[in-house]
N, C-alpha and C. Protein backbone atom coordinates (compact mmCIF):
# COMPACT_ATOMS: atom_id res chain seq x y z
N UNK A 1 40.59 18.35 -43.02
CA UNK A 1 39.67 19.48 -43.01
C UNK A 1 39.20 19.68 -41.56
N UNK A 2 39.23 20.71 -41.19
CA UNK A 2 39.28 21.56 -39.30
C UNK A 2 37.41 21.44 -39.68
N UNK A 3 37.10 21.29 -38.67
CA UNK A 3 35.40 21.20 -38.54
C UNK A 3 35.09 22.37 -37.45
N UNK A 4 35.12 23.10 -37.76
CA UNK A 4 33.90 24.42 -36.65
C UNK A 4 32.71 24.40 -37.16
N UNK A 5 31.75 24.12 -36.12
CA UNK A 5 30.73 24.13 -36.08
C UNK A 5 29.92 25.95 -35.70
N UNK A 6 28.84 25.80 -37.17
CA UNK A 6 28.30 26.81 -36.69
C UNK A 6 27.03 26.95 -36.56
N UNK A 7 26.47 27.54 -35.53
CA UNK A 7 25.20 27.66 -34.20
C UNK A 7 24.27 28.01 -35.66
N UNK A 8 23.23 27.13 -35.69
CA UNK A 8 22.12 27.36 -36.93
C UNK A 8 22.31 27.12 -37.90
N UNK A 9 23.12 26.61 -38.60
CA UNK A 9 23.36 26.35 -40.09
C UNK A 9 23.57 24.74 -39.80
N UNK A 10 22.81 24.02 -40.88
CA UNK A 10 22.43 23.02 -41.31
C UNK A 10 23.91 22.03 -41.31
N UNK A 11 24.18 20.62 -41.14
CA UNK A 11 25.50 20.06 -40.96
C UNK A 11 25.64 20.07 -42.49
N UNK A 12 24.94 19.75 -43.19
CA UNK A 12 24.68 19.59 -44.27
C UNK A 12 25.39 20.71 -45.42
N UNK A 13 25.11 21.76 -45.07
CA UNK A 13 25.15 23.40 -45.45
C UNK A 13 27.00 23.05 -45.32
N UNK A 14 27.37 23.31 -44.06
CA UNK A 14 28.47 23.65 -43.28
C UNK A 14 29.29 22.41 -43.92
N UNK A 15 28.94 21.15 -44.77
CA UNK A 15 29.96 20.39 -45.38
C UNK A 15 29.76 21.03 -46.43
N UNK A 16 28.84 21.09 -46.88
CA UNK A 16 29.22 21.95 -48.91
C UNK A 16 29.63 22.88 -48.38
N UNK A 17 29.61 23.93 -47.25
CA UNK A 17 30.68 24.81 -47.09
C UNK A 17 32.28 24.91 -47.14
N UNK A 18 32.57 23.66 -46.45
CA UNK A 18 33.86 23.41 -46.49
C UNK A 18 34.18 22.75 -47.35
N UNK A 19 33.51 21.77 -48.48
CA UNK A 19 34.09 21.29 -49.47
C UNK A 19 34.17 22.77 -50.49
N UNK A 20 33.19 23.90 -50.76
CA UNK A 20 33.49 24.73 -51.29
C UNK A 20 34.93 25.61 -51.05
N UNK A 21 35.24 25.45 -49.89
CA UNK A 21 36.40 26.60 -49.81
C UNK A 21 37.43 25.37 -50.02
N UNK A 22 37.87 24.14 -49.71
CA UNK A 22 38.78 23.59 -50.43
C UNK A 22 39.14 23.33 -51.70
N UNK A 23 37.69 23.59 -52.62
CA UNK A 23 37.82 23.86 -53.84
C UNK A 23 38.31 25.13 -54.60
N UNK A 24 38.53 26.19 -53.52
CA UNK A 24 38.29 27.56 -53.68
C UNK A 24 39.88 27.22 -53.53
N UNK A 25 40.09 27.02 -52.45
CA UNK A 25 41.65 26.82 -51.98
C UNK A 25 43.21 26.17 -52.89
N UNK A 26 42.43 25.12 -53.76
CA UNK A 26 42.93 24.80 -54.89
C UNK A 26 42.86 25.31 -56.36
N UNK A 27 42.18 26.81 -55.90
CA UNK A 27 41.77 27.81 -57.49
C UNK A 27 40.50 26.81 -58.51
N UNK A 28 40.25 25.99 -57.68
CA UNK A 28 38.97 25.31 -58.51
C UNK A 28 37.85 25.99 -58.22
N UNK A 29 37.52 27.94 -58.48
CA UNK A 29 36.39 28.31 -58.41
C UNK A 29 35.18 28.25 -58.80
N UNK A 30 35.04 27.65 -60.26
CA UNK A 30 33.86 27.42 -60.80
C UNK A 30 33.43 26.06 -59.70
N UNK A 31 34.06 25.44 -59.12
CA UNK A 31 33.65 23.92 -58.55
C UNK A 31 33.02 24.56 -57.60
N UNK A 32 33.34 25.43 -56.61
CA UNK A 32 33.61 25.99 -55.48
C UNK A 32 32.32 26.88 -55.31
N UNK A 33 31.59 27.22 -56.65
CA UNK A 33 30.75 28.25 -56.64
C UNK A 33 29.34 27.32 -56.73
N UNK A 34 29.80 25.77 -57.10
CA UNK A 34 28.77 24.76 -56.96
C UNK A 34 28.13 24.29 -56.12
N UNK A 35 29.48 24.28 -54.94
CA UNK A 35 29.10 23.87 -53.77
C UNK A 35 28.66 25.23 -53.03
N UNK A 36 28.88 26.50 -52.59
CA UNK A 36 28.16 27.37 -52.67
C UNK A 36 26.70 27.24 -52.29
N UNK A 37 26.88 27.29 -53.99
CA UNK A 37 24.96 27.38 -54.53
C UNK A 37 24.34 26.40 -53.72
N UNK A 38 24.84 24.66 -53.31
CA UNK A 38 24.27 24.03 -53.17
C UNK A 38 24.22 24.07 -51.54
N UNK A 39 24.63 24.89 -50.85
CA UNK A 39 24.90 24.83 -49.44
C UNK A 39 24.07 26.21 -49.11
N UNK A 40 24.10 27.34 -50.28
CA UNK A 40 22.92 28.30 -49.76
C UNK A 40 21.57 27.83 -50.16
N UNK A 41 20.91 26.34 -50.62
CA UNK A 41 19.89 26.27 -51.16
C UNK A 41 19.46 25.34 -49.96
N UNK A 42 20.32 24.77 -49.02
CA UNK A 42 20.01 24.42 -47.35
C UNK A 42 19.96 25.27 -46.91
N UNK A 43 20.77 26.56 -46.37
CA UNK A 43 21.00 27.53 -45.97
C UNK A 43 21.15 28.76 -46.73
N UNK A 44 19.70 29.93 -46.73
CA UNK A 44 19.89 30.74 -47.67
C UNK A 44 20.27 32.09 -46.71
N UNK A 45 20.59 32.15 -45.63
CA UNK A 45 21.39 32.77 -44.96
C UNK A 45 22.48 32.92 -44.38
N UNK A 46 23.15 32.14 -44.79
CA UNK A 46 24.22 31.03 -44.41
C UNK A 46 25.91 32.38 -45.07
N UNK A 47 25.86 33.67 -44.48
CA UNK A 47 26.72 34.64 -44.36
C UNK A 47 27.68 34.32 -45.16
N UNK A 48 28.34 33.07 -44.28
CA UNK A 48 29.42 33.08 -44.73
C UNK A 48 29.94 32.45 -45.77
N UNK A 49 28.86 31.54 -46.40
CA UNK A 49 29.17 30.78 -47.79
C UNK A 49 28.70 31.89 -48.66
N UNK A 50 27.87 32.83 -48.73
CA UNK A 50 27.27 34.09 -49.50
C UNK A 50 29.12 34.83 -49.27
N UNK A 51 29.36 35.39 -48.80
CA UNK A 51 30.78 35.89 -48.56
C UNK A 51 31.77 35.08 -49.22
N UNK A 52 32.07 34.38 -49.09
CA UNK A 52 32.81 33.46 -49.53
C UNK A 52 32.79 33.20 -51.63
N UNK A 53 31.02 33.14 -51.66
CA UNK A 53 30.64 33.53 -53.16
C UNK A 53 31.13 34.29 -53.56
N UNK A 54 31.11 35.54 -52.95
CA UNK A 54 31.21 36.67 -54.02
C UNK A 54 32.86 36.86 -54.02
N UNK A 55 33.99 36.43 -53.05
CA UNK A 55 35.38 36.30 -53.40
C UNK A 55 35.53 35.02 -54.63
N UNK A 56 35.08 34.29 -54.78
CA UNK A 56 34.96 33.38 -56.12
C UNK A 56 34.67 34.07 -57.10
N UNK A 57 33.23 34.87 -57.07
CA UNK A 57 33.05 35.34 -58.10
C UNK A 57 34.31 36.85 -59.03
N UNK A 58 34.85 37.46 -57.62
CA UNK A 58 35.49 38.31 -57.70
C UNK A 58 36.80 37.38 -58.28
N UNK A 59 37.44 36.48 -57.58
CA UNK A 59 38.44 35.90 -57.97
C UNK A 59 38.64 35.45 -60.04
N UNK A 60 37.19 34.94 -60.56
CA UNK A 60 36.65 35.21 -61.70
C UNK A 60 36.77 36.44 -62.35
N UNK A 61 36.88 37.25 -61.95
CA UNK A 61 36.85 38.57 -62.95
C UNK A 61 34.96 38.90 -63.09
N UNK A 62 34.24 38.53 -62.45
CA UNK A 62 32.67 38.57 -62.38
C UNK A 62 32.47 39.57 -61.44
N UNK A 63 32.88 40.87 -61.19
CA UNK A 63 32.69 41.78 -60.63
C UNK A 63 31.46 42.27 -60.06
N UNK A 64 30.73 42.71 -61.02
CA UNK A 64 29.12 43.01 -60.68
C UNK A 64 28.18 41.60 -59.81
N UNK A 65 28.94 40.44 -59.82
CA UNK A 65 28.45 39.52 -59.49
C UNK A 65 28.77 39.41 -57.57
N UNK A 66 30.17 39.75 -57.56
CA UNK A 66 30.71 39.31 -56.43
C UNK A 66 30.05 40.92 -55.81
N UNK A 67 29.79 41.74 -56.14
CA UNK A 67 29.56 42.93 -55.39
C UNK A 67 28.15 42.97 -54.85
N UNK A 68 27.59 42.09 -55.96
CA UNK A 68 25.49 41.74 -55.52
C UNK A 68 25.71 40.39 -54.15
N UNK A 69 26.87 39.46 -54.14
CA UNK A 69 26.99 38.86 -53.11
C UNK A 69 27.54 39.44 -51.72
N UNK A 70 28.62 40.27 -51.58
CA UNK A 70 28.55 41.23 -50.75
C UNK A 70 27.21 41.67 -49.72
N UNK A 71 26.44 42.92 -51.18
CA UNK A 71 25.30 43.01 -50.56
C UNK A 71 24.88 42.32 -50.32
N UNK A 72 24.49 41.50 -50.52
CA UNK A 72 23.53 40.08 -49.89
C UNK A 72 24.14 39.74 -48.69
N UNK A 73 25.18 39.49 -48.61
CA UNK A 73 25.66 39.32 -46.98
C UNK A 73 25.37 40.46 -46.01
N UNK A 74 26.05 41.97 -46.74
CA UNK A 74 25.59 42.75 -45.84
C UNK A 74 24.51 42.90 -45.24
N UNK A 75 23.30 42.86 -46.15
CA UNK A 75 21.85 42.84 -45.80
C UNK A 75 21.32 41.42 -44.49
N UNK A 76 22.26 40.85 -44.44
CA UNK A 76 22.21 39.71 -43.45
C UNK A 76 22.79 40.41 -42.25
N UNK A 77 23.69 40.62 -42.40
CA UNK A 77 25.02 40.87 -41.51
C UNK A 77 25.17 41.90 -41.60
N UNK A 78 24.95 43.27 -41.49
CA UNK A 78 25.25 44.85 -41.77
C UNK A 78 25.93 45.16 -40.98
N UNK A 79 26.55 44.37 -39.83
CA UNK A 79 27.54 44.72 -38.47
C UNK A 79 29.07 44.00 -39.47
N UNK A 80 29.28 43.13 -40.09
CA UNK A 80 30.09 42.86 -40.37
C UNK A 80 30.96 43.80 -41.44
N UNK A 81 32.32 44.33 -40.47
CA UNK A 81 33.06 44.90 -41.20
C UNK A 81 34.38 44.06 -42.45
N UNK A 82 34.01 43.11 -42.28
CA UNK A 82 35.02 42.54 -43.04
C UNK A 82 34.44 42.44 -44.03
N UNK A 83 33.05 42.11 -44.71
CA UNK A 83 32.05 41.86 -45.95
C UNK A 83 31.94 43.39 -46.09
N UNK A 84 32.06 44.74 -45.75
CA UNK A 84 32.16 45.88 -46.03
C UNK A 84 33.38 46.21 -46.52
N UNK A 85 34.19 45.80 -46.02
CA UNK A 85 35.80 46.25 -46.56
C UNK A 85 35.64 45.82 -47.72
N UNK A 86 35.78 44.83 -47.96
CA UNK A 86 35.77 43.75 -49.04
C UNK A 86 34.92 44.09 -50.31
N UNK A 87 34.14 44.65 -49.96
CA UNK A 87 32.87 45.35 -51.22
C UNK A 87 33.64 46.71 -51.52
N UNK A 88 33.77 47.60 -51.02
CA UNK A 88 34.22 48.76 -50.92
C UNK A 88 35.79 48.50 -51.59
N UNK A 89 36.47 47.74 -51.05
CA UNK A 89 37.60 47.40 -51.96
C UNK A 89 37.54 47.41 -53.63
N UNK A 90 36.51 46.53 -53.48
CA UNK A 90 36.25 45.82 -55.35
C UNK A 90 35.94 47.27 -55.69
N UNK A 91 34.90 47.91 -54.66
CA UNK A 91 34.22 48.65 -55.88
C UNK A 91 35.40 50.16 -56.07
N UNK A 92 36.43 49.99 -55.16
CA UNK A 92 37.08 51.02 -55.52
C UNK A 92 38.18 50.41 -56.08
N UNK A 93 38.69 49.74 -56.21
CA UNK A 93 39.77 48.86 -57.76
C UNK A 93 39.22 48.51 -58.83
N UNK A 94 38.67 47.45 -58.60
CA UNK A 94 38.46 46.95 -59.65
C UNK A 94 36.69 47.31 -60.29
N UNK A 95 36.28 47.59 -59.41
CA UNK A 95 34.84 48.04 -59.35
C UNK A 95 34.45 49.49 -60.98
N UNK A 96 35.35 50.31 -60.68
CA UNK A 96 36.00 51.99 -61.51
C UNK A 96 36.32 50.77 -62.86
N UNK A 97 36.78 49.63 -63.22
CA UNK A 97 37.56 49.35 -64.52
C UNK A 97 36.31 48.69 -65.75
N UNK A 98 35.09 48.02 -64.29
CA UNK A 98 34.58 47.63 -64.55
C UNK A 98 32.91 47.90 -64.93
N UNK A 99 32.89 49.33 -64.35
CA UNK A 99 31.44 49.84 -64.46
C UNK A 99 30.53 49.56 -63.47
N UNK A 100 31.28 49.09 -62.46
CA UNK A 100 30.60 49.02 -61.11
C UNK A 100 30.46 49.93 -60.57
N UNK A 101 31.28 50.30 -60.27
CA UNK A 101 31.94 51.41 -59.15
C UNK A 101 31.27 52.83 -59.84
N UNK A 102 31.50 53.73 -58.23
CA UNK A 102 30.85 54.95 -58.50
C UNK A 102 31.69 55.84 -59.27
């Protein structure tokens, strides 16, 4: 496991971060959404494990879920175009099937 360190987030945070996405990485999302939770409850700004949530949750078929994590990043991060694509995606695929979308 590659270690980047990131400026303000807790070491602590940034290992349930990376144990979350190797769980994520092996399709073990429900595990993945554990470590998550438990890495935004060190870090409740922590972008990129919130980002990272809501592709779990999306990966789930939990639509309305992964689209409230989105926002939540955006509202952190509103410069980030990649957590915009990514919302805007769902909500125009899968977002329309699901009663999300506009």
């Amino acid at each position: 496991m590659e270690w980047l360190y990131s400026k303000g987030i807790p070491i602590e945070a940034q290992y349930l971060y990376r144990k979350a996405l190797e769980m994520e990485g092996q399709g073990k999302d429900t595990t993945a959404l554990r470590y998550f939770r438990q890495a935004l409850i060190i870090a409740p700004k922590y972008t990129k494990a919130i980002f990272e949530m809501g592709n779990c949750f999306a990966h789930l078929g939990r639509f309305d879920e992964a689209v409230a994590m989105y926002d939540r990043a955006i509202h952190i991060n509103p410069d980030s175009a990649e957590i915009l694509k990514k919302r805007d995606d769902l909500l125009s695929s899968d977002g329309k099937k699901h009663g999300s979308g506009p």
